[in-house]
Protein backbone atom coordinates (compact mmCIF):
# COMPACT_ATOMS: atom_id res chain seq x y z
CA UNK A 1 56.51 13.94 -55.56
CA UNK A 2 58.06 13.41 -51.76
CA UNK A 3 60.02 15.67 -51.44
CA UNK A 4 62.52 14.88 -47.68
CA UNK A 5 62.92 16.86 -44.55
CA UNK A 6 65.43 19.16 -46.24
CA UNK A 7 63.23 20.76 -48.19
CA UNK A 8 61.80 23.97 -46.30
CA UNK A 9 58.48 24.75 -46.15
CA UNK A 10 58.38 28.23 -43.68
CA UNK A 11 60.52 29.66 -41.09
CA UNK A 12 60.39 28.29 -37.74
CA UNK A 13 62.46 29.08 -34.34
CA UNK A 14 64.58 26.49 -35.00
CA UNK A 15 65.05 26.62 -38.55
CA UNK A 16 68.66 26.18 -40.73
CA UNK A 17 69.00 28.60 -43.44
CA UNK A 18 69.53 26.53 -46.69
CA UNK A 19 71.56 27.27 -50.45
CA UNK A 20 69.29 29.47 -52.34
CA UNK A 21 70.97 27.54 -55.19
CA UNK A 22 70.11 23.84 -54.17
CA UNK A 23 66.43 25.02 -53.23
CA UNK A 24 65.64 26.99 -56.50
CA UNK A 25 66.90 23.81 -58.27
CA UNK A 26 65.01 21.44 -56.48
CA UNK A 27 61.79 23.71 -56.89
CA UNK A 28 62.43 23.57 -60.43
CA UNK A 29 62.53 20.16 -60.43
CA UNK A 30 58.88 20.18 -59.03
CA UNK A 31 57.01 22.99 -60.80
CA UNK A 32 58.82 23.09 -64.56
CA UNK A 33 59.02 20.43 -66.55
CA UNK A 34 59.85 19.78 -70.46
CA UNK A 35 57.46 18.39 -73.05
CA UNK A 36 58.66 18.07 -76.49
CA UNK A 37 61.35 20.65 -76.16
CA UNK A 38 58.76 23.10 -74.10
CA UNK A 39 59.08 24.08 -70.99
CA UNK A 40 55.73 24.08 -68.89
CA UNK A 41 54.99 25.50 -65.60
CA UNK A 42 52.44 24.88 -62.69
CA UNK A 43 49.97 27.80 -62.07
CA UNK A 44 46.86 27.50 -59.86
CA UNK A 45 45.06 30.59 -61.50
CA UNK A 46 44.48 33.05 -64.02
CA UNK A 47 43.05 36.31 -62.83
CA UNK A 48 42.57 40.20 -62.56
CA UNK A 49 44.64 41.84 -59.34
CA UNK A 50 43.63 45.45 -58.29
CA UNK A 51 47.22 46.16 -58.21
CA UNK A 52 48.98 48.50 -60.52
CA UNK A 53 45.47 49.82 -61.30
CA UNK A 54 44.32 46.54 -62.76
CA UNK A 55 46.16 43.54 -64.27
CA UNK A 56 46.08 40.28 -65.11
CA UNK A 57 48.15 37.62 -63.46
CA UNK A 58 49.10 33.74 -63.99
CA UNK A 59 49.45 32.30 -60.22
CA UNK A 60 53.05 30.68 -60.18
CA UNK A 61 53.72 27.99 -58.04
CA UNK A 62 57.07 27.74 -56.31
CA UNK A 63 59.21 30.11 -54.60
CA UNK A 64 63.22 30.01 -53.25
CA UNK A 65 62.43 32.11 -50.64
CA UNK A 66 60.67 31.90 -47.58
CA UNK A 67 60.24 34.97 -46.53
CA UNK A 68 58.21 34.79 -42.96
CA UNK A 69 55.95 37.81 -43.93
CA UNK A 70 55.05 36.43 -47.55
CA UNK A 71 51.72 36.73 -48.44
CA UNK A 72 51.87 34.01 -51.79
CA UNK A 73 49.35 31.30 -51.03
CA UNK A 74 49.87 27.74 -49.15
CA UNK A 75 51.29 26.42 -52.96
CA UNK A 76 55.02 28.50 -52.28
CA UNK A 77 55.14 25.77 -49.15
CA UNK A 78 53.77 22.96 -50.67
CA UNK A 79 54.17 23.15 -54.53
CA UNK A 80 54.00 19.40 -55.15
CA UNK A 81 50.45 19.22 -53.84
CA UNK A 82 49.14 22.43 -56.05
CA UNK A 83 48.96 23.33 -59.51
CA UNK A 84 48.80 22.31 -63.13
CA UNK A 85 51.18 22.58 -65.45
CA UNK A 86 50.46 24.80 -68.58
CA UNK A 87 53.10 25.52 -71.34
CA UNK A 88 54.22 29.35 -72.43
CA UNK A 89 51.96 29.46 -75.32
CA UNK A 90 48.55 28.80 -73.83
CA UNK A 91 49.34 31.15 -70.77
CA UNK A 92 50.00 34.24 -72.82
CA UNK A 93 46.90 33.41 -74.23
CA UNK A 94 45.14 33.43 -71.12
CA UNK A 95 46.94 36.80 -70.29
CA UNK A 96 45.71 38.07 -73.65
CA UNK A 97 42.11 36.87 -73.21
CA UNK A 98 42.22 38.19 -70.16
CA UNK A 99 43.44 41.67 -70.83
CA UNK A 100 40.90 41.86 -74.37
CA UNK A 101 37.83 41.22 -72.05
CA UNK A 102 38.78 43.14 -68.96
CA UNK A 103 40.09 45.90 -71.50
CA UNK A 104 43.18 46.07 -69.14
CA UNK A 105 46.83 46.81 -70.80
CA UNK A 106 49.06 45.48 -68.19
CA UNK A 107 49.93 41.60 -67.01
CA UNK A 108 52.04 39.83 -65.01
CA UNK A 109 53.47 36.57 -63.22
CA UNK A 110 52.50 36.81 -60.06
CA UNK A 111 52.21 34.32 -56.16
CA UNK A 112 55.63 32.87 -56.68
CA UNK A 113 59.21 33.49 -58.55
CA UNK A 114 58.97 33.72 -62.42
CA UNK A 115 62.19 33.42 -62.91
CA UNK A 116 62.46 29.74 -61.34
CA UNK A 117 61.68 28.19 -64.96
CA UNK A 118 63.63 30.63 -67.20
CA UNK A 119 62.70 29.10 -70.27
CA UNK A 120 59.22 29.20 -69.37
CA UNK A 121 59.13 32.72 -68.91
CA UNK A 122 61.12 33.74 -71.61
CA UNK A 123 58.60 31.87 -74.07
CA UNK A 124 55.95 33.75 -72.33
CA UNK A 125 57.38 37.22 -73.17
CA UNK A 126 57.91 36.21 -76.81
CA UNK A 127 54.43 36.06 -76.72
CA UNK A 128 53.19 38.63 -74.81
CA UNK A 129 55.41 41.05 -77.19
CA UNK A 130 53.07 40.23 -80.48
CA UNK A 131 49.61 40.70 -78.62
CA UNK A 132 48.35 43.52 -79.08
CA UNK A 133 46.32 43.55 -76.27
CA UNK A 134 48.80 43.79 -73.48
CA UNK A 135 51.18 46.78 -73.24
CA UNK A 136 53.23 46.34 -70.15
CA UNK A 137 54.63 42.87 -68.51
CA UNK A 138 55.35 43.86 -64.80
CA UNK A 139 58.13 40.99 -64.22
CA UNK A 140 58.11 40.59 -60.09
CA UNK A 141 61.26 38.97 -58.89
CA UNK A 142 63.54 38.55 -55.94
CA UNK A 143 66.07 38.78 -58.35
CA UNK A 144 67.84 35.62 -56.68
CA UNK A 145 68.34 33.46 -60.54
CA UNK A 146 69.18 36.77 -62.26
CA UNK A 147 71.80 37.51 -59.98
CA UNK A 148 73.36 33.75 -60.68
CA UNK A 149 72.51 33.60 -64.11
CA UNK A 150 73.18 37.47 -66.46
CA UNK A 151 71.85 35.32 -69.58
CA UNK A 152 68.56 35.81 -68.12
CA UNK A 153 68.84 39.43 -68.19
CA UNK A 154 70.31 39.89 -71.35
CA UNK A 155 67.71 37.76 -72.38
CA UNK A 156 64.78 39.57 -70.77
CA UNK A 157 66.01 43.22 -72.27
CA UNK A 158 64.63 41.67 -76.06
CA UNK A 159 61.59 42.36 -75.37
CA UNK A 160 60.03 46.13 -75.15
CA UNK A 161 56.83 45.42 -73.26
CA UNK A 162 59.11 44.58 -69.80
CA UNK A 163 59.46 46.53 -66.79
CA UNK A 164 61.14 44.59 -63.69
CA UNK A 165 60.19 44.95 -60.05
CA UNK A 166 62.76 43.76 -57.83
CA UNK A 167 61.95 43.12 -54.45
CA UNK A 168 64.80 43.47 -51.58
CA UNK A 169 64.25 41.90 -48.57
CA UNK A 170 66.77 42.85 -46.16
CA UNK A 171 69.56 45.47 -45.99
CA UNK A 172 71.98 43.11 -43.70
CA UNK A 173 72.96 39.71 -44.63
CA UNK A 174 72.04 38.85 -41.44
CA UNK A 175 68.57 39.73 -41.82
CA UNK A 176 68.17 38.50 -44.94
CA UNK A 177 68.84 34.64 -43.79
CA UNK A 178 66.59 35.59 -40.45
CA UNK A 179 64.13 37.05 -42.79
CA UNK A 180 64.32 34.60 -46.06
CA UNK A 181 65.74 31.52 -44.77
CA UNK A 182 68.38 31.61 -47.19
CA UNK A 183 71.92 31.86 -45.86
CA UNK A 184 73.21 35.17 -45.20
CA UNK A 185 76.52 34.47 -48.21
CA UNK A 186 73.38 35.13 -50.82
CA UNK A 187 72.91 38.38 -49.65
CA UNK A 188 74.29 39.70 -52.53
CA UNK A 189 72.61 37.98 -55.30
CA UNK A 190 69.68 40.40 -55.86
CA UNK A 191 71.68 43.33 -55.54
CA UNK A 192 73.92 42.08 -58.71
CA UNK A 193 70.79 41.17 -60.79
CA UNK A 194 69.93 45.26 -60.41
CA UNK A 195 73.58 45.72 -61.70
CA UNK A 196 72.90 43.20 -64.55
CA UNK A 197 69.71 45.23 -65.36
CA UNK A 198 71.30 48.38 -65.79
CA UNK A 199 74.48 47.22 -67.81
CA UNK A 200 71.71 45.71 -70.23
CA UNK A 201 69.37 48.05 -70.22
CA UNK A 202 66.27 46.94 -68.95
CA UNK A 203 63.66 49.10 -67.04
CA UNK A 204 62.90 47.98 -63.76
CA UNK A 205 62.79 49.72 -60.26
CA UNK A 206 63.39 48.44 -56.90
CA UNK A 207 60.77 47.94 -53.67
CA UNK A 208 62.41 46.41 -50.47
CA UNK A 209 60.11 45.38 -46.96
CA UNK A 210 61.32 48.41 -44.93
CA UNK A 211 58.82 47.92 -42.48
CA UNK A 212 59.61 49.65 -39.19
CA UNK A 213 58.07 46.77 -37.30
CA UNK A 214 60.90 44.41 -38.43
CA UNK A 215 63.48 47.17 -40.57
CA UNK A 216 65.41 49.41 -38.18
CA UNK A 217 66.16 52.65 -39.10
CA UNK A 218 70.13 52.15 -39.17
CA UNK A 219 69.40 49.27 -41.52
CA UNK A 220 66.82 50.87 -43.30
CA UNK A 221 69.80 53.40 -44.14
CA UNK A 222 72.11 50.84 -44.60
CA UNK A 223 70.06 49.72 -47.35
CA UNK A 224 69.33 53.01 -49.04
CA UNK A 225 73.24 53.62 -49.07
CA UNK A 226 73.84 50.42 -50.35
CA UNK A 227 71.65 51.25 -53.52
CA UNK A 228 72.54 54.85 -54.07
CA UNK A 229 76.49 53.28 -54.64
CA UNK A 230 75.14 51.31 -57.52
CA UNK A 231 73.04 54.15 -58.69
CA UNK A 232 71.47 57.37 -56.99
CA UNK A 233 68.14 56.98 -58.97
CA UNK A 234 67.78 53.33 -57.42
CA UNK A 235 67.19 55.12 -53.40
CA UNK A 236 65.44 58.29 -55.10
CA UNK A 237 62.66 55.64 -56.45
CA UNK A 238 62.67 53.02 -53.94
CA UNK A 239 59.26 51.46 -53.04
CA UNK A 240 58.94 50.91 -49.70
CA UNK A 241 56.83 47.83 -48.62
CA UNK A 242 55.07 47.52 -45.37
CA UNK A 243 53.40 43.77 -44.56
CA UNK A 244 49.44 43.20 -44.67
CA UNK A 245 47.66 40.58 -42.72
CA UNK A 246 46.80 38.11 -45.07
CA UNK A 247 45.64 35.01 -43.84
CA UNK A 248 49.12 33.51 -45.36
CA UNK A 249 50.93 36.07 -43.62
CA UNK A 250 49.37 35.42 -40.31
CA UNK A 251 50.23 31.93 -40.39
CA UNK A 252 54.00 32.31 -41.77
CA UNK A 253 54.17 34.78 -38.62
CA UNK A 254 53.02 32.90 -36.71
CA UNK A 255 55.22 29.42 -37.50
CA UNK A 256 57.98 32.06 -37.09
CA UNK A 257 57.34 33.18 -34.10
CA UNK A 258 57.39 36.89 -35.17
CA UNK A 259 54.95 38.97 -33.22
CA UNK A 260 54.07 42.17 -34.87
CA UNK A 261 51.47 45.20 -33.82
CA UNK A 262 48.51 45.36 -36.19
């Protein structure tokens, strides 16, 4: 697929924040696709992380973000030219072989945005909740589609086997778009997905990059606040992320122009 100029790839110096909304459409347009009534997705691997003490993990392609201190391979920027597409039933599978042979319990969607083919991933979980051989589904999300769409969440708290992780980026709408690329006016989006998964119930807990090297203190605080007026618990248990040099990393930094101390 050619895709035009006004589809980002990374953050540059000169970049224009885009619509979350247009983007996460158009990268659904490339990476989901329906085939007899089934929505498939493009993954570029199945594998076990260290993370989270050991799990396994389908490699989504396709982001809405572009975050400048991602560390998701090259297929977030370019998901036309990476991946195939596999449907819901033959990646829990995978998952499930996965987690029987490695004798690990835990598995998760993983590289990009899950929630960017919501049909997709809701298949997957229906599946994932009758084998036996996975006991936790970490769902990582920006929480950018939950936020426009509560059907997702209801949808999601079906299944017992979830726990979401949503990641904040920013605690300034300012520094979200500077950070994301997305325009500062969908600031707010994540922060109403975490209010969507409390009315319905869901377990999840939030991380946010707070690194000092790009998070100042006042916003740092700003963000804590912000969290503790939708619920107390939320800024008790916050995860606080700090960015790694991948070689991913490097290179978003660097297209950025961001110049951090390593």
């Amino acid at each position: 697929m050619e895709l035009s100029n006004r589809y980002p790839r990374f953050i540059t110096p000169d970049f224009r924040p885009y619509d979350v909304i247009e983007i996460s459409n158009i990268t659904r347009s490339i990476v989901c696709r329906h085939v007899k009534r089934v929505e498939e997705r493009k993954y570029t691997d199945f594998y076990v992380a260290g993370v989270y003490r050991g799990i396994v993990t389908g490699c989504v392609v396709g982001c809405n973000l572009r975050c400048f201190f991602c560390w998701s391979p090259i297929s977030r920027d370019f998901p036309e030219r990476f991946g195939e597409f596999y449907s819901s039933t033959k990646v829990a599978e995978i998952l499930c072989n996965l987690a029987k042979h490695h004798r690990i319990r835990k598995a998760r969607l993983s590289c990009g945005e899950p929630t960017i083919c919501p049909q997709h991933l809701i298949e997957v979980l229906e599946y994932i909740e009758k084998c036996r051989d996975i006991e936790l589904f970490i769902l990582e999300t920006n929480g950018i589609i939950m936020g426009i769409d509560e059907s997702i969440v209801k949808k999601i708290s079906n299944y017992s086997k979830v726990y979401v992780r949503v990641s904040l980026k920013a605690g300034r709408p300012e520094k979200f778009e500077e950070r994301t690329g997305a325009r500062r006016e969908f600031f707010e989006l994540p922060f109403r997905a975490i209010k969507y998964l409390l009315r319905h119930g869901v377990k999840f807990h939030v991380a946010a990059m707070t690194d000092p090297r790009i998070m100042s203190v006042d916003e740092r605080r700003e963000l804590i606040n912000k969290l503790a007026s939708i619920d107390p618990w939320l800024a008790q248990w916050l995860e606080e992320e700090d960015i790694d040099p991948y070689r991913t990393t490097l290179f978003r930094l660097r297209k950025a122009g961001v110049k951090l101390k390593w």
